[in-house]
N, C-alpha and C. Protein backbone atom coordinates (compact mmCIF):
# COMPACT_ATOMS: atom_id res chain seq x y z
N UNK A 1 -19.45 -21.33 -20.76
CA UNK A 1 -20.33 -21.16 -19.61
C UNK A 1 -20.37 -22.47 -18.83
N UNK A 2 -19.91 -22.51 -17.50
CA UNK A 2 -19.90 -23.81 -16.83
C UNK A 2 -21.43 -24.11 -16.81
N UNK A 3 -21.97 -25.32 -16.39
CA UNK A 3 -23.30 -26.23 -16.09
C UNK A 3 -24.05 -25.67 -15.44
N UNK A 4 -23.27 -25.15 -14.52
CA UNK A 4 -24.35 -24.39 -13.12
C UNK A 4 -24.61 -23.40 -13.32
N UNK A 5 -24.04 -22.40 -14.20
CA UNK A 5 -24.48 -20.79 -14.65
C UNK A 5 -25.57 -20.87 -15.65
N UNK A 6 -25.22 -21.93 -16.77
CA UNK A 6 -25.95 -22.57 -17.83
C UNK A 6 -27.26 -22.82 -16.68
N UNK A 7 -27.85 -23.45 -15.92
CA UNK A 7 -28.90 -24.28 -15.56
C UNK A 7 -29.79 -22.81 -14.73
N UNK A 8 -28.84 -22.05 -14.17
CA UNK A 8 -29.35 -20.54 -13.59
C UNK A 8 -30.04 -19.82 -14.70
N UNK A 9 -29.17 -19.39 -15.43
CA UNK A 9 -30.37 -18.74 -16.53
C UNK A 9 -31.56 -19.32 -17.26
N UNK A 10 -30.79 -20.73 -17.26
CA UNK A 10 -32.67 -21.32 -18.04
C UNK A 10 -33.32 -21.71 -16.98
N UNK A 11 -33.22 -21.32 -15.50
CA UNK A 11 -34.36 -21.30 -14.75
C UNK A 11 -34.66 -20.03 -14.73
N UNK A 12 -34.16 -19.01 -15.02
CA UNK A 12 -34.13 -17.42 -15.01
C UNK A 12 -34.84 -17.18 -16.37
N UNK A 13 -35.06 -17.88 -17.22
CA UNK A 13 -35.67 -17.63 -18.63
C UNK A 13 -37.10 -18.25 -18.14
N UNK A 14 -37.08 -19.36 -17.76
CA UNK A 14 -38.19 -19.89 -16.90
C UNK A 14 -39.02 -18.96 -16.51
N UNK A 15 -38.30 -18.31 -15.35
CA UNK A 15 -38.98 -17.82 -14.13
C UNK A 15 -39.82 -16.36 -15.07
N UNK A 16 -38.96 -15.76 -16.08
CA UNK A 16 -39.40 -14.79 -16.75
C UNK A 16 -40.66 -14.89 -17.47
N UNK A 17 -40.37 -16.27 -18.63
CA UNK A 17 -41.82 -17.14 -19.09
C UNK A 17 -42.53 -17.10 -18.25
N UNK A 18 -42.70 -17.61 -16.83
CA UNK A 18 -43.68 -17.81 -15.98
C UNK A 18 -44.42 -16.51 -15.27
N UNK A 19 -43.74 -15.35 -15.69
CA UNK A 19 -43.93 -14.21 -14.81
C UNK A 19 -44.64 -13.25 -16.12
N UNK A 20 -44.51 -13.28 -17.07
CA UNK A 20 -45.26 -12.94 -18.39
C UNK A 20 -46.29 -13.68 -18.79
N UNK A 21 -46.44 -15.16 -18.33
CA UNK A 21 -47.59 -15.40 -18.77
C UNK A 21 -48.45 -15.24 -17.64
N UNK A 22 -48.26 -15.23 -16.77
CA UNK A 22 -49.50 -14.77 -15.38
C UNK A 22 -49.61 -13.28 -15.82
N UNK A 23 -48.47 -12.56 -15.94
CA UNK A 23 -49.07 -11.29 -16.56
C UNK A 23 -50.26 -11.20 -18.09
N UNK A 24 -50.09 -12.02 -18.43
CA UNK A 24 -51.15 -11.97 -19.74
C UNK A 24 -52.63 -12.98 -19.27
N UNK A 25 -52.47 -13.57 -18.65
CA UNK A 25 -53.45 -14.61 -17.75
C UNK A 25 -54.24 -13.47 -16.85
N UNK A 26 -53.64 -12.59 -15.74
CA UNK A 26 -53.61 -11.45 -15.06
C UNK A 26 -54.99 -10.60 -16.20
N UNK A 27 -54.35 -10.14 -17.38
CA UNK A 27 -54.71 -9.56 -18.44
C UNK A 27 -56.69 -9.67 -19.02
N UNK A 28 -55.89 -11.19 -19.07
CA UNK A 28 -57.38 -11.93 -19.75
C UNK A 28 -58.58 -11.91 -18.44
N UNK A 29 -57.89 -12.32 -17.44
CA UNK A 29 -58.73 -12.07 -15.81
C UNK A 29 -59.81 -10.41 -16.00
N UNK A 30 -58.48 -10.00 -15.66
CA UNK A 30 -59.06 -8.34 -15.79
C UNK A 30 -60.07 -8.29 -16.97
N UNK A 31 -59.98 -8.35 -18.11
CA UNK A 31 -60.95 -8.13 -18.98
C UNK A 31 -62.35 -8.91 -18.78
N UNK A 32 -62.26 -10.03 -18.15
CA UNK A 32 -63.84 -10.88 -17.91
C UNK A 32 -64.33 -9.92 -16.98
N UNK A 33 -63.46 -9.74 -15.79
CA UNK A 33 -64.14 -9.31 -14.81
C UNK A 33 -64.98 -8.08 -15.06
N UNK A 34 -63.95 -7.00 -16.44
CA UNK A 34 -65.01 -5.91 -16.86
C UNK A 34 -65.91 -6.39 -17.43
N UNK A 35 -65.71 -7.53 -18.23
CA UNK A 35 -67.30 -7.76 -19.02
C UNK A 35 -68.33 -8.32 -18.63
N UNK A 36 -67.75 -9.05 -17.49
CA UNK A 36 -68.85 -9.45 -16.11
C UNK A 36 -69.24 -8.61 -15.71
N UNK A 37 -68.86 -7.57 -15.08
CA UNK A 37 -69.29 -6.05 -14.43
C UNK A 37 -70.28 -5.38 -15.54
N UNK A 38 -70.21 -5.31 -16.77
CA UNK A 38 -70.73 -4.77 -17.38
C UNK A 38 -72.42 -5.21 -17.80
N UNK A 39 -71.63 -6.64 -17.89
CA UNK A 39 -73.36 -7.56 -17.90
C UNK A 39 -74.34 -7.33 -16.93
N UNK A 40 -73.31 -7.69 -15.49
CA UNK A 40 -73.87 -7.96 -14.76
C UNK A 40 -75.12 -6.23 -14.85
N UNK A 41 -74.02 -5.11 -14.64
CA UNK A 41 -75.08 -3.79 -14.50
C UNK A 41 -75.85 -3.73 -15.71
N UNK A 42 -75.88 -3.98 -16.71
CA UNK A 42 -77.05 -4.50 -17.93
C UNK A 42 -77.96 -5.00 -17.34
N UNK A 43 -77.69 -6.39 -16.78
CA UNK A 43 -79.05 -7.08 -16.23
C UNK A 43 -79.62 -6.18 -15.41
N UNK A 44 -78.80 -5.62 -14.47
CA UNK A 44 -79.82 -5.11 -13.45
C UNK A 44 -80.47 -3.94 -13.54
N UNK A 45 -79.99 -2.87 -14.62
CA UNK A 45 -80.92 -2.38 -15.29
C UNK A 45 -82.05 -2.44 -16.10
N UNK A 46 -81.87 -3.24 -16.59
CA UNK A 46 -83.29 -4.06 -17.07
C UNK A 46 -83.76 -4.75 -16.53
N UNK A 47 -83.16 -5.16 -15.27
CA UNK A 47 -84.59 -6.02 -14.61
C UNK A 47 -85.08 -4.88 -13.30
N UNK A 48 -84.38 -3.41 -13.54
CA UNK A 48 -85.31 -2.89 -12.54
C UNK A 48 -86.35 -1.98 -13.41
N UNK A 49 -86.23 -1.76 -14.60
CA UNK A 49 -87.06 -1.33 -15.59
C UNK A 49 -88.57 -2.26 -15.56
N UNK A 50 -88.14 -3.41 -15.74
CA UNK A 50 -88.55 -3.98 -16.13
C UNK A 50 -89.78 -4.04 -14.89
N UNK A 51 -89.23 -3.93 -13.23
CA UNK A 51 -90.01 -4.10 -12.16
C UNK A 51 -91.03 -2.65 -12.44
N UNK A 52 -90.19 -1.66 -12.68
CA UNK A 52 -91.29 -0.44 -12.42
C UNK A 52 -92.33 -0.59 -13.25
N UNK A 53 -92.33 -1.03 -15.00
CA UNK A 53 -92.88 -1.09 -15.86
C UNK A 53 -94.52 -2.09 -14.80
N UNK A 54 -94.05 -3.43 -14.11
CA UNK A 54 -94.96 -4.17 -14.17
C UNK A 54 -95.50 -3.12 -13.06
N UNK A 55 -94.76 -2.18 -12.12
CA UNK A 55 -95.79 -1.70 -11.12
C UNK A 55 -96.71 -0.85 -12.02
N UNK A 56 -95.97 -0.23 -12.92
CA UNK A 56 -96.99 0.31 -13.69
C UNK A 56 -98.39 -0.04 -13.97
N UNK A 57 -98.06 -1.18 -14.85
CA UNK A 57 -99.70 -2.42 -14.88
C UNK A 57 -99.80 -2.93 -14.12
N UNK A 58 -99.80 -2.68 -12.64
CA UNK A 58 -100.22 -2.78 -11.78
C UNK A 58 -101.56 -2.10 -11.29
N UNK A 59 -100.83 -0.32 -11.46
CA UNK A 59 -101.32 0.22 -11.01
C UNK A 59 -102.64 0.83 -11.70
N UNK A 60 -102.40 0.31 -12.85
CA UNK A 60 -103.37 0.91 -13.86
C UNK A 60 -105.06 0.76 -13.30
């Protein structure tokens, strides 16, 4: 294999490494963002519970 075909594929092995790990980076992204989403609608269910409850003893 001449130098220059040699130096093409291990930038081509490179470029592959680099394109699989943003895909798994990509991966790990996606999953916070559901478990952010998920928190986040947790909190805000309980903190609108939490509002009616006080109108409640409010209203008492």
């Amino acid at each position: 294999m001449s130098i220059a075909r040699c130096l093409s594929f291990r930038r081509f092995q490179t470029n592959v490494h680099l394109c699989h790990y943003r895909k798994e980076e990509q991966k790990k992204l996606n999953k916070m963002n559901l478990t952010f989403f998920f928190v986040n609608r947790t909190l805000k269910l309980v903190y609108e519970s939490n509002i009616q409850q006080f109108k409640k003893l409010l209203n008492q």
